[in-house]
N, C-alpha and C. Protein backbone atom coordinates (compact mmCIF):
# COMPACT_ATOMS: atom_id res chain seq x y z
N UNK A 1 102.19 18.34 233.40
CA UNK A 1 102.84 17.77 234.54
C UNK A 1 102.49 18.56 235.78
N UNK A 2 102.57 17.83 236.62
CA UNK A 2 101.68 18.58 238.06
C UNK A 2 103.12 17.66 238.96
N UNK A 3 103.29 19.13 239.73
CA UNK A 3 104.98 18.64 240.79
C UNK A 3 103.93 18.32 242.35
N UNK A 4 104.51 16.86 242.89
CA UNK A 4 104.18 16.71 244.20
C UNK A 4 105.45 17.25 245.16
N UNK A 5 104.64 17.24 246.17
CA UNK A 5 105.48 17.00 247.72
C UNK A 5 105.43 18.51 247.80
N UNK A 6 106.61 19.10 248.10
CA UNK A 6 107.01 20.61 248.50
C UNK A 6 107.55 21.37 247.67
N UNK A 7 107.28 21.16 245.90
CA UNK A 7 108.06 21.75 245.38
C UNK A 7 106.83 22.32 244.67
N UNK A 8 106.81 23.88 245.01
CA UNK A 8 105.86 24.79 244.72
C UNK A 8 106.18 25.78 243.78
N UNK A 9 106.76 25.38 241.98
CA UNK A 9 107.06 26.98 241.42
C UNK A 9 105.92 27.42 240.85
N UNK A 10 106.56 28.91 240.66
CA UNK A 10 105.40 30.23 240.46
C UNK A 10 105.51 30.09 238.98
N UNK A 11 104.82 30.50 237.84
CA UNK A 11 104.58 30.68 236.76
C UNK A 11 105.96 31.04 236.07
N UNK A 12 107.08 32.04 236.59
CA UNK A 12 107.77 32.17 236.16
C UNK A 12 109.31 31.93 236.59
N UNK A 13 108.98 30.62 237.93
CA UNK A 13 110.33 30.39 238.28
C UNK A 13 110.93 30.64 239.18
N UNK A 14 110.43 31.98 239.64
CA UNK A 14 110.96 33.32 240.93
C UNK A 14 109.65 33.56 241.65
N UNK A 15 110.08 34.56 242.86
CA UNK A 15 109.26 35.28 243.34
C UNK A 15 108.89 36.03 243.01
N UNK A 16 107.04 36.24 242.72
CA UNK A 16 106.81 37.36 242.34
C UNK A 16 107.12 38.84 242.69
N UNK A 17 107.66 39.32 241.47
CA UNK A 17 108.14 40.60 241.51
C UNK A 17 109.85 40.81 242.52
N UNK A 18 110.95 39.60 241.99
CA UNK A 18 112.18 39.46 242.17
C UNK A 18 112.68 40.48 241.65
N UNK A 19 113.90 41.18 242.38
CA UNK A 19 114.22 42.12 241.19
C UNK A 19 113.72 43.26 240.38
N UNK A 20 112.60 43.88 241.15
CA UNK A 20 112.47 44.80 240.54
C UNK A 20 112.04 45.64 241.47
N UNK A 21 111.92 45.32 242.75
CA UNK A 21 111.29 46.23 243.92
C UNK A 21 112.25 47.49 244.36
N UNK A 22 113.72 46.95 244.39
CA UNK A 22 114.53 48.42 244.32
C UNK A 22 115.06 48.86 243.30
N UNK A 23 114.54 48.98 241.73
CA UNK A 23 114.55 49.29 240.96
C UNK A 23 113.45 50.83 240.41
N UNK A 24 112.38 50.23 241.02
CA UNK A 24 111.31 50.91 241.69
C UNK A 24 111.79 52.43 242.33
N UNK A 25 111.80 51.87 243.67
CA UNK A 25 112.36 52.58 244.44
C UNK A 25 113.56 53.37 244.53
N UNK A 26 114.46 52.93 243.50
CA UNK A 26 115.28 53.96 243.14
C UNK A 26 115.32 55.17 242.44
N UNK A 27 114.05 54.64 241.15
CA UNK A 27 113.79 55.55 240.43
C UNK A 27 112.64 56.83 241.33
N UNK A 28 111.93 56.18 241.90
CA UNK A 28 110.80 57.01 243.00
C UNK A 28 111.73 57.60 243.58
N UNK A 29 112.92 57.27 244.02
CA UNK A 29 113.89 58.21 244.90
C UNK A 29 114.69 59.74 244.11
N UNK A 30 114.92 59.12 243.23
CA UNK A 30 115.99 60.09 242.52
C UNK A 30 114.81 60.91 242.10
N UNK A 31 114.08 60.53 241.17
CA UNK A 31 112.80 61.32 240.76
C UNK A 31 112.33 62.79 242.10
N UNK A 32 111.93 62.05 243.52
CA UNK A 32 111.82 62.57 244.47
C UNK A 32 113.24 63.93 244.69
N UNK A 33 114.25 63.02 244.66
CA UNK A 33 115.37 64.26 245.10
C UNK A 33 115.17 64.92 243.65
N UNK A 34 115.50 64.77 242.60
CA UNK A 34 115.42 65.69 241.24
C UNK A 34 114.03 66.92 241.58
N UNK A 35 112.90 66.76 242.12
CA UNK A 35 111.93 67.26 242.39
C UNK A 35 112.14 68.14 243.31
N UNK A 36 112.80 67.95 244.85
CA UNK A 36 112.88 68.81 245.85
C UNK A 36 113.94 69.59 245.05
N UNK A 37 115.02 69.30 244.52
CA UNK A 37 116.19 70.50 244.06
C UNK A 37 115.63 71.35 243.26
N UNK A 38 114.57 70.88 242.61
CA UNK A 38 114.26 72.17 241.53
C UNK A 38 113.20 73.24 242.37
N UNK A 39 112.51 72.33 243.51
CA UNK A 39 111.38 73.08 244.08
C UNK A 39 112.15 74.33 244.88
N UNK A 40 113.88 73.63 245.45
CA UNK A 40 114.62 74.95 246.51
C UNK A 40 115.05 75.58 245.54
N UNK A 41 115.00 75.62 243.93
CA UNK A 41 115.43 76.24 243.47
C UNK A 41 115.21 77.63 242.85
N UNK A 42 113.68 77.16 242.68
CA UNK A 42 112.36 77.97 242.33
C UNK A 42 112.02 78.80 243.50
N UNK A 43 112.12 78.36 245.29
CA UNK A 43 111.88 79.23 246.19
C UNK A 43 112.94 80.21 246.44
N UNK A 44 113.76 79.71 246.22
CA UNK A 44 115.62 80.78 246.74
C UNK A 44 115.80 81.78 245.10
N UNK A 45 115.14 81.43 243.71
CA UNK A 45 115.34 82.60 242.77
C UNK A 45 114.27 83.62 243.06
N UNK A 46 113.01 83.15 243.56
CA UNK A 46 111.50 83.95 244.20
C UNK A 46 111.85 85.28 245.08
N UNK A 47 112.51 84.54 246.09
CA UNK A 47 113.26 85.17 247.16
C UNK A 47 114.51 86.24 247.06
N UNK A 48 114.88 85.92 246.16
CA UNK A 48 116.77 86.81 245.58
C UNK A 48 116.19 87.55 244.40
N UNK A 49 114.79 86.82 243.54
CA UNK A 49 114.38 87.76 242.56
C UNK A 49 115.78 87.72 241.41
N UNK A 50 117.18 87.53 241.53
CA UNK A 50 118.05 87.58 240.86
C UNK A 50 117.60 86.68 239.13
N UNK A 51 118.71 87.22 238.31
CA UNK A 51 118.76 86.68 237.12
C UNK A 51 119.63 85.00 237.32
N UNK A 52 120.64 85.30 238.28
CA UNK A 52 121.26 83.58 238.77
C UNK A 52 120.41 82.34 239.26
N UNK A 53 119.17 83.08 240.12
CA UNK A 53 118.65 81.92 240.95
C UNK A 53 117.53 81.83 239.96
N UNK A 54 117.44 82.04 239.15
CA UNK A 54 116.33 82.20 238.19
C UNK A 54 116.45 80.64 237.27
N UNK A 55 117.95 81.16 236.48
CA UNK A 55 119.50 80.43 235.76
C UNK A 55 119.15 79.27 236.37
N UNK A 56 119.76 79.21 237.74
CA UNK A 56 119.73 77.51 238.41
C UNK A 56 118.50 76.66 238.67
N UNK A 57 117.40 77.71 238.89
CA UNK A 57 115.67 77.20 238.53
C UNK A 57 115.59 76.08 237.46
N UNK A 58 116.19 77.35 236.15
CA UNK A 58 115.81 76.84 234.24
C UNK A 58 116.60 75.68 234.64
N UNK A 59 118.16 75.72 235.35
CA UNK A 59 118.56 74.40 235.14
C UNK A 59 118.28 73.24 235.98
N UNK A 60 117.81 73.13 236.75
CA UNK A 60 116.96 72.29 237.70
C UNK A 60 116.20 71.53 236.94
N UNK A 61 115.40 72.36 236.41
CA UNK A 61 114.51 72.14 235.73
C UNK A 61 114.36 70.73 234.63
N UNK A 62 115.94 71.63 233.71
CA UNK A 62 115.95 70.33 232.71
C UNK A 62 116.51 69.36 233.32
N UNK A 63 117.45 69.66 234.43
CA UNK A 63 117.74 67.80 234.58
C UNK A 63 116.44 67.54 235.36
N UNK A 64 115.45 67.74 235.85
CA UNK A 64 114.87 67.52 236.17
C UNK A 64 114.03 66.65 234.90
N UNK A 65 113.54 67.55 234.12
CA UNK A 65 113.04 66.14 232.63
C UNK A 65 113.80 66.05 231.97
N UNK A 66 115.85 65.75 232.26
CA UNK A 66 116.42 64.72 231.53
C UNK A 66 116.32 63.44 232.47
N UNK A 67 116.35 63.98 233.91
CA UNK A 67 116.02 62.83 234.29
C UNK A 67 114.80 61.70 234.57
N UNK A 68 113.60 62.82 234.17
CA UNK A 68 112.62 61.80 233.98
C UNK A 68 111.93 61.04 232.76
N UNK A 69 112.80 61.56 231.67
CA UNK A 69 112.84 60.92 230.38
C UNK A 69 113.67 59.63 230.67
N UNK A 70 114.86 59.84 230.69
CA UNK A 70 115.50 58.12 231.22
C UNK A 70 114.74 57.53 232.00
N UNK A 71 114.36 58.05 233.52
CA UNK A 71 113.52 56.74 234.34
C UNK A 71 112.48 56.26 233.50
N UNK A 72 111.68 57.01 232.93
CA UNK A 72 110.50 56.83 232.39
C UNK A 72 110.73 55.78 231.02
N UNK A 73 111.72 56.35 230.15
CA UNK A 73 111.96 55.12 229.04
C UNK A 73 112.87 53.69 229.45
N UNK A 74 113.27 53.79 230.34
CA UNK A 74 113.87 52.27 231.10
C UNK A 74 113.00 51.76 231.54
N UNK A 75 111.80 52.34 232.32
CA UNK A 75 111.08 51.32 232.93
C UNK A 75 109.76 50.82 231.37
N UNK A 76 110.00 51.52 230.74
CA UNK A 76 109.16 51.47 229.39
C UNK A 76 109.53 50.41 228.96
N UNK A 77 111.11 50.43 228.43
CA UNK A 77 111.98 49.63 227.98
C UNK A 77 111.88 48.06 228.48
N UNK A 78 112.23 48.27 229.47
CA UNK A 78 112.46 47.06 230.64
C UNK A 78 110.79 46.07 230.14
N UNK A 79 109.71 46.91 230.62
CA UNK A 79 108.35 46.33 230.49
C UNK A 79 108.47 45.55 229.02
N UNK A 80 108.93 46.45 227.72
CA UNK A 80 108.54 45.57 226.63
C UNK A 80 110.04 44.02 226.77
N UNK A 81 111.08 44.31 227.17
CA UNK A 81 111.57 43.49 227.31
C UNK A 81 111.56 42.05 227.84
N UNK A 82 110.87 42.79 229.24
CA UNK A 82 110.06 41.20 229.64
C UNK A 82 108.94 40.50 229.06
N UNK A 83 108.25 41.34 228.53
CA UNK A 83 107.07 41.09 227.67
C UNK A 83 107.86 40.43 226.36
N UNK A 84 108.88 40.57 225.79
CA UNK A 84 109.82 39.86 224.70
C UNK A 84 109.80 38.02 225.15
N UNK A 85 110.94 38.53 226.47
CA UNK A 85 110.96 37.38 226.65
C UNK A 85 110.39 36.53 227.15
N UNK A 86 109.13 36.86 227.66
CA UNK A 86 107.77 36.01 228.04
C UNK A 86 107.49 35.55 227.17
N UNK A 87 107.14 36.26 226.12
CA UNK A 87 106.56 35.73 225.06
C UNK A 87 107.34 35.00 223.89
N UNK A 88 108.67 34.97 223.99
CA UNK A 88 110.00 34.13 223.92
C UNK A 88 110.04 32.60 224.30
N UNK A 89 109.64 32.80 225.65
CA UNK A 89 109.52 31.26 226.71
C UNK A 89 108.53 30.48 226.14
N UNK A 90 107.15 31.53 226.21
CA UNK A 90 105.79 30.49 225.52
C UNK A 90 106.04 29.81 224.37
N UNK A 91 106.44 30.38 223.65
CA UNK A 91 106.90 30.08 222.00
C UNK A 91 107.71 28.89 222.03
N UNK A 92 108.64 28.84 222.54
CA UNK A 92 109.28 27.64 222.73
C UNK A 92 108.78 26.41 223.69
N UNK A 93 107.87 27.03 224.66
CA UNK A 93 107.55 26.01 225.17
C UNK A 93 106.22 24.78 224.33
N UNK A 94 105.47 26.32 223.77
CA UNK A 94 104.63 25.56 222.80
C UNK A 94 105.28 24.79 221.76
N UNK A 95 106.81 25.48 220.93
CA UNK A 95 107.28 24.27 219.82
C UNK A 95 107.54 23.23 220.45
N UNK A 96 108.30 23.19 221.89
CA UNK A 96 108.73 21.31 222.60
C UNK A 96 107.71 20.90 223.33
N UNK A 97 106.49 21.25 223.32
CA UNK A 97 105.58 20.35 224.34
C UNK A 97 105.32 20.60 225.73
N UNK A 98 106.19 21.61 226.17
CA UNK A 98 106.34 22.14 227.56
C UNK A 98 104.95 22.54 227.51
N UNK A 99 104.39 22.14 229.15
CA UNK A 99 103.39 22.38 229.59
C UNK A 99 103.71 24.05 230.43
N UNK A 100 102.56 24.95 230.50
CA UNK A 100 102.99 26.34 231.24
C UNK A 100 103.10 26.07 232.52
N UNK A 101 104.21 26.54 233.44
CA UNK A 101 104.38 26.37 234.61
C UNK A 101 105.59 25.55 234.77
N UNK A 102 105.90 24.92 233.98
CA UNK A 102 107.13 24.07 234.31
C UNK A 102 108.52 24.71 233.42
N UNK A 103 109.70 24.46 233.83
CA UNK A 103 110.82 24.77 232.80
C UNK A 103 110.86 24.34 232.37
N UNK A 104 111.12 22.61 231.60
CA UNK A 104 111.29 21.82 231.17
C UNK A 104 112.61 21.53 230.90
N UNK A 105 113.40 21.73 231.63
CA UNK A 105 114.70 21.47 232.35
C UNK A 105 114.74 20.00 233.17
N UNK A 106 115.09 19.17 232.27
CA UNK A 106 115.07 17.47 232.84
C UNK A 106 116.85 16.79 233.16
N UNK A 107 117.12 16.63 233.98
CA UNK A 107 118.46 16.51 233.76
C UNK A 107 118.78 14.31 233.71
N UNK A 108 119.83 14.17 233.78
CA UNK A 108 120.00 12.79 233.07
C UNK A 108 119.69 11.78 234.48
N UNK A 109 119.82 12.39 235.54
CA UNK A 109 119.72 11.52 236.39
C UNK A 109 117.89 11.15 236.69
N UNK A 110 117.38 12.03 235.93
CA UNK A 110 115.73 12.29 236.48
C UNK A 110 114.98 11.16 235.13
N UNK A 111 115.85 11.31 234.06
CA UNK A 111 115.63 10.42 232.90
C UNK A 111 115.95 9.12 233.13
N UNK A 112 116.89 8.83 233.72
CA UNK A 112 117.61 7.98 233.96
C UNK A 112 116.57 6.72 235.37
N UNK A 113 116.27 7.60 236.31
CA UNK A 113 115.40 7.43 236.94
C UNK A 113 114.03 7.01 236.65
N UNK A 114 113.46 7.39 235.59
CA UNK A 114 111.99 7.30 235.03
C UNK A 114 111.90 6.32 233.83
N UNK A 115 113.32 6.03 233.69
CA UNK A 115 113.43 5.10 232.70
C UNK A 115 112.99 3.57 233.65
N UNK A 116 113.79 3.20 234.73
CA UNK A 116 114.17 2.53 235.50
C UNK A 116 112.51 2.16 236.12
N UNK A 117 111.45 3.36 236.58
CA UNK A 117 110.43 3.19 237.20
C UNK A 117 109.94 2.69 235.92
N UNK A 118 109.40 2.78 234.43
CA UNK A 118 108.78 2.37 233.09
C UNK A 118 109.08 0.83 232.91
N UNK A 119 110.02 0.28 233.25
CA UNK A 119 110.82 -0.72 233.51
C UNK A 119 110.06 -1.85 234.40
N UNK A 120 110.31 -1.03 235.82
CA UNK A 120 109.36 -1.79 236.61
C UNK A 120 107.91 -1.87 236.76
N UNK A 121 107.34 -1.43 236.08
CA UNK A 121 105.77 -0.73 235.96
C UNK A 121 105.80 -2.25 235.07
N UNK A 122 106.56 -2.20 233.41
CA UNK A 122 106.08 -3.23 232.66
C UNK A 122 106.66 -3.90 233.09
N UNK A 123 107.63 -4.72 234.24
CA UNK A 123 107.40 -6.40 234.96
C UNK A 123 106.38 -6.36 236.03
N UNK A 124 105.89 -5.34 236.29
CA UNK A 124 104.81 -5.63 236.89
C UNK A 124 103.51 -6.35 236.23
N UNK A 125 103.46 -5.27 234.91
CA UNK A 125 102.37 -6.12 233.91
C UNK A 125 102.43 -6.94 233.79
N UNK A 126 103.53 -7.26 233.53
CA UNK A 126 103.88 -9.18 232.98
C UNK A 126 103.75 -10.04 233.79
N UNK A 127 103.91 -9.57 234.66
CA UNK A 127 103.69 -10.86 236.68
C UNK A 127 102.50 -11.16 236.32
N UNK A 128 101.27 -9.43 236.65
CA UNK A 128 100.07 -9.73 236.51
C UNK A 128 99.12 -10.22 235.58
N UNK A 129 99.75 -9.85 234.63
CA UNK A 129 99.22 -11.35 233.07
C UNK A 129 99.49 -12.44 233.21
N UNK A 130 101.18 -13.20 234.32
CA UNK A 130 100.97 -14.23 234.12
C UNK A 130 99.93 -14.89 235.21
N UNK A 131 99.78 -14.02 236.56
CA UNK A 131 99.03 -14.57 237.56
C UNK A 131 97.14 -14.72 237.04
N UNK A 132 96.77 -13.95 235.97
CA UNK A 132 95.59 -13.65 235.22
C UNK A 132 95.66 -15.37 234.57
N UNK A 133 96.58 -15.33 234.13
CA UNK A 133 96.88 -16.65 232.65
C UNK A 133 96.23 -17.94 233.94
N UNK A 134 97.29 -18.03 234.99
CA UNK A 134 96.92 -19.18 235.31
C UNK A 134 95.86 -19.37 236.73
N UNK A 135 95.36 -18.09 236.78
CA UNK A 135 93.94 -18.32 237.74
C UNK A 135 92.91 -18.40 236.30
N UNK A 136 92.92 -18.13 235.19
CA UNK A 136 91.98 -18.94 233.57
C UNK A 136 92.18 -19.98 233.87
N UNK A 137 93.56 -20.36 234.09
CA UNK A 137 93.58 -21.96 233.84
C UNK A 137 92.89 -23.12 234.75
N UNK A 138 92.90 -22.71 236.17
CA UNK A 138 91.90 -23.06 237.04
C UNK A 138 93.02 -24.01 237.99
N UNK A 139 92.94 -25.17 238.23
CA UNK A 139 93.28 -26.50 238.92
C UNK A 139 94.59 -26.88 238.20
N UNK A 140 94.70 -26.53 236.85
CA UNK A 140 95.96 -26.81 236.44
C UNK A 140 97.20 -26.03 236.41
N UNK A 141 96.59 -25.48 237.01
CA UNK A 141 97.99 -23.97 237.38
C UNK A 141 99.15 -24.23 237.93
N UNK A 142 100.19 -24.02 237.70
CA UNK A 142 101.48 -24.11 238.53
C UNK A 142 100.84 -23.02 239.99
N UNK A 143 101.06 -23.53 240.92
CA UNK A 143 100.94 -22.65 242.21
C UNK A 143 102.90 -22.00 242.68
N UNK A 144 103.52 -23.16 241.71
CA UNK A 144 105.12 -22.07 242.28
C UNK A 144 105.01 -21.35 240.74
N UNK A 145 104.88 -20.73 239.75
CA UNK A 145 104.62 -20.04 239.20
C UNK A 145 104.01 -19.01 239.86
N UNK A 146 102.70 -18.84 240.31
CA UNK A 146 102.15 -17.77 240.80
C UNK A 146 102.82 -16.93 242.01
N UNK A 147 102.99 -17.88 242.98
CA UNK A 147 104.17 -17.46 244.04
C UNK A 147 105.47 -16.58 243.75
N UNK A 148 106.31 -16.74 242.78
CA UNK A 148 107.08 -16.37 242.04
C UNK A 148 106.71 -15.15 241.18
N UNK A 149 105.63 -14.99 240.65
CA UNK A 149 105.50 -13.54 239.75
C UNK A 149 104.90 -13.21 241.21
N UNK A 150 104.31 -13.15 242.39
CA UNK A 150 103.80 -12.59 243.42
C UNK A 150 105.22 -11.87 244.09
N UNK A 151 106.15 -12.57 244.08
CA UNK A 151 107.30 -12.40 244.96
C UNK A 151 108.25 -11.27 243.69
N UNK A 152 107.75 -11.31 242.76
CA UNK A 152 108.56 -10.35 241.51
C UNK A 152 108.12 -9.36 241.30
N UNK A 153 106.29 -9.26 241.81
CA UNK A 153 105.93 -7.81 241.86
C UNK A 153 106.50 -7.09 243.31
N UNK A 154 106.42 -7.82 244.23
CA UNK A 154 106.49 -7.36 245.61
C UNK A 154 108.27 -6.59 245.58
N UNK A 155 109.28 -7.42 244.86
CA UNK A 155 110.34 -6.79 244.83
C UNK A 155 110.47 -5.99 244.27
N UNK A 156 110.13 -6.01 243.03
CA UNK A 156 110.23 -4.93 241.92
C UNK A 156 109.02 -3.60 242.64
N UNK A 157 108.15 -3.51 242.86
CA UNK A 157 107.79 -2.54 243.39
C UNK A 157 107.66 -1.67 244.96
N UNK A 158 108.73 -2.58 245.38
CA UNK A 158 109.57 -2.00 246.79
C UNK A 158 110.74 -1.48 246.04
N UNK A 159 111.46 -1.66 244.78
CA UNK A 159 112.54 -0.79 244.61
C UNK A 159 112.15 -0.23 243.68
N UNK A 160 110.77 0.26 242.92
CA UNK A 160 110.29 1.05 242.67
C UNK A 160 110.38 2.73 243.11
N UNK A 161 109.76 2.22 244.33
CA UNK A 161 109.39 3.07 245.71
C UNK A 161 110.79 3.44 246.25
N UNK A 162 111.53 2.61 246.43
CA UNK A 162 112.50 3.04 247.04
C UNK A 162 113.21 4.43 245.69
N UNK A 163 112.79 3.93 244.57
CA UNK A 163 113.60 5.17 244.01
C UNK A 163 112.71 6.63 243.70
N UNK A 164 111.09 5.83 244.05
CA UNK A 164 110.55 7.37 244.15
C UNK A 164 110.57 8.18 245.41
N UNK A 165 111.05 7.60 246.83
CA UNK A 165 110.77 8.10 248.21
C UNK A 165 112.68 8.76 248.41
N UNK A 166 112.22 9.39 249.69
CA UNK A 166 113.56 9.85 250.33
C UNK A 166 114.07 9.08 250.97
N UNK A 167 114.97 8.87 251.63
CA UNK A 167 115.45 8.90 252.64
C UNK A 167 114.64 8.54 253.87
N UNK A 168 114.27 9.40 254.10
CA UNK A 168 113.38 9.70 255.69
C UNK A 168 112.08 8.60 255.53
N UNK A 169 111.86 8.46 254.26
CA UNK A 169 110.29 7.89 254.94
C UNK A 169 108.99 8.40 254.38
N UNK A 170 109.76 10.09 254.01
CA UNK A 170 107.99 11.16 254.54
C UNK A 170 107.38 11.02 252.74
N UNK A 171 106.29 11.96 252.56
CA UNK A 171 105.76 11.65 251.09
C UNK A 171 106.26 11.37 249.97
N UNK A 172 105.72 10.57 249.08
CA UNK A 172 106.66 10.53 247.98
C UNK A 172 106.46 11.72 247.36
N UNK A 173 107.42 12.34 246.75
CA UNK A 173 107.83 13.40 246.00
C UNK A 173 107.99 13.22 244.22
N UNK A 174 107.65 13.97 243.32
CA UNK A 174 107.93 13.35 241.73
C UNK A 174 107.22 14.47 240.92
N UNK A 175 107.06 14.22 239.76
CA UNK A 175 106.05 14.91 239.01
C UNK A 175 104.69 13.66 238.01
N UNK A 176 103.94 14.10 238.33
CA UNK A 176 102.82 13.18 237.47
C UNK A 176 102.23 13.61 235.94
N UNK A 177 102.64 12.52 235.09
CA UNK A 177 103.16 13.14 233.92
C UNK A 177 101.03 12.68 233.55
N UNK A 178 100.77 13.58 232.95
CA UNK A 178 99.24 13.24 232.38
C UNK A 178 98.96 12.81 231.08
């Protein structure tokens, strides 16, 4: 299925990279401050030479890689997670037929709708088989017959249209099923 008019989604629904940009940046932050505390910590025991500033160095230190063991296994974490459920989505989309790129999220009014256009598509056929039938037939044709399936396509596919267009006028909008 290929979406017309203005409705442009991305592969996965969102903007690329929703949600995770100050996630990022939080961890780059704290990481950053965890880094400068251990660095004043290491210059001020240098400086005092003491057994304390030494003490608060060693402990700098480890929260320094307790805290970069957590950032580091969340964003680890996180990666195989989306990678789960990516590969979650495909799976299902391949068991129902879903084409990639679409949700396949149809709701009743859109069914309901496409039922209605299938509808008018086949009285259209049928007009144009019967207007086929009796231009075969030649001279013996009903001419208010033909007039009549002429006047049944013309309605039926003005309220066709009317249920694929807006309002306004501007392009028709839909999805084109292949």
């Amino acid at each position: 299925m290929m979406p017309l008019g203005n409705n442009k989604p991305s592969a996965s629904g969102a903007p690329a990279g929703a949600g995770r940009g100050l996630s990022v940046r939080m961890g780059t932050i704290g990481m950053s401050i965890m880094l400068i505390v251990f660095l004043v910590a290491v210059v001020f025991a240098a400086n005092q030479n003491d057994v304390v500033g030494w003490l608060v160095a060693i402990i700098s230190l480890g929260w320094l890689l307790i805290f970069s063991f957590v950032v580091f296994s969340l964003r680890s974490a996180a990666r195989k997670a989306g990678a789960r459920i990516t590969e979650a989505q495909q799976q299902f989309n391949r068991a129902n037929g879903i084409q990639e790129g679409t949700t396949g999220l149809v709701d009743e009014a859109t069914l309901a709708r496409d039922t209605k256009l299938d509808h008018s598509f086949k009285i259209v056929q049928v007009q144009a088989r019967v207007i086929r039938d009796h231009l075969k037939a030649g001279g013996g044709s009903d001419d208010e017959t033909v007039t009549r399936a002429l006047e049944t396509i013309e309605i039926t596919s003005h309220n066709a249209r009317s249920m694929m267009k807006k309002h306004d006028d501007g392009p028709v909008e839909g999805t084109v099923v292949d």
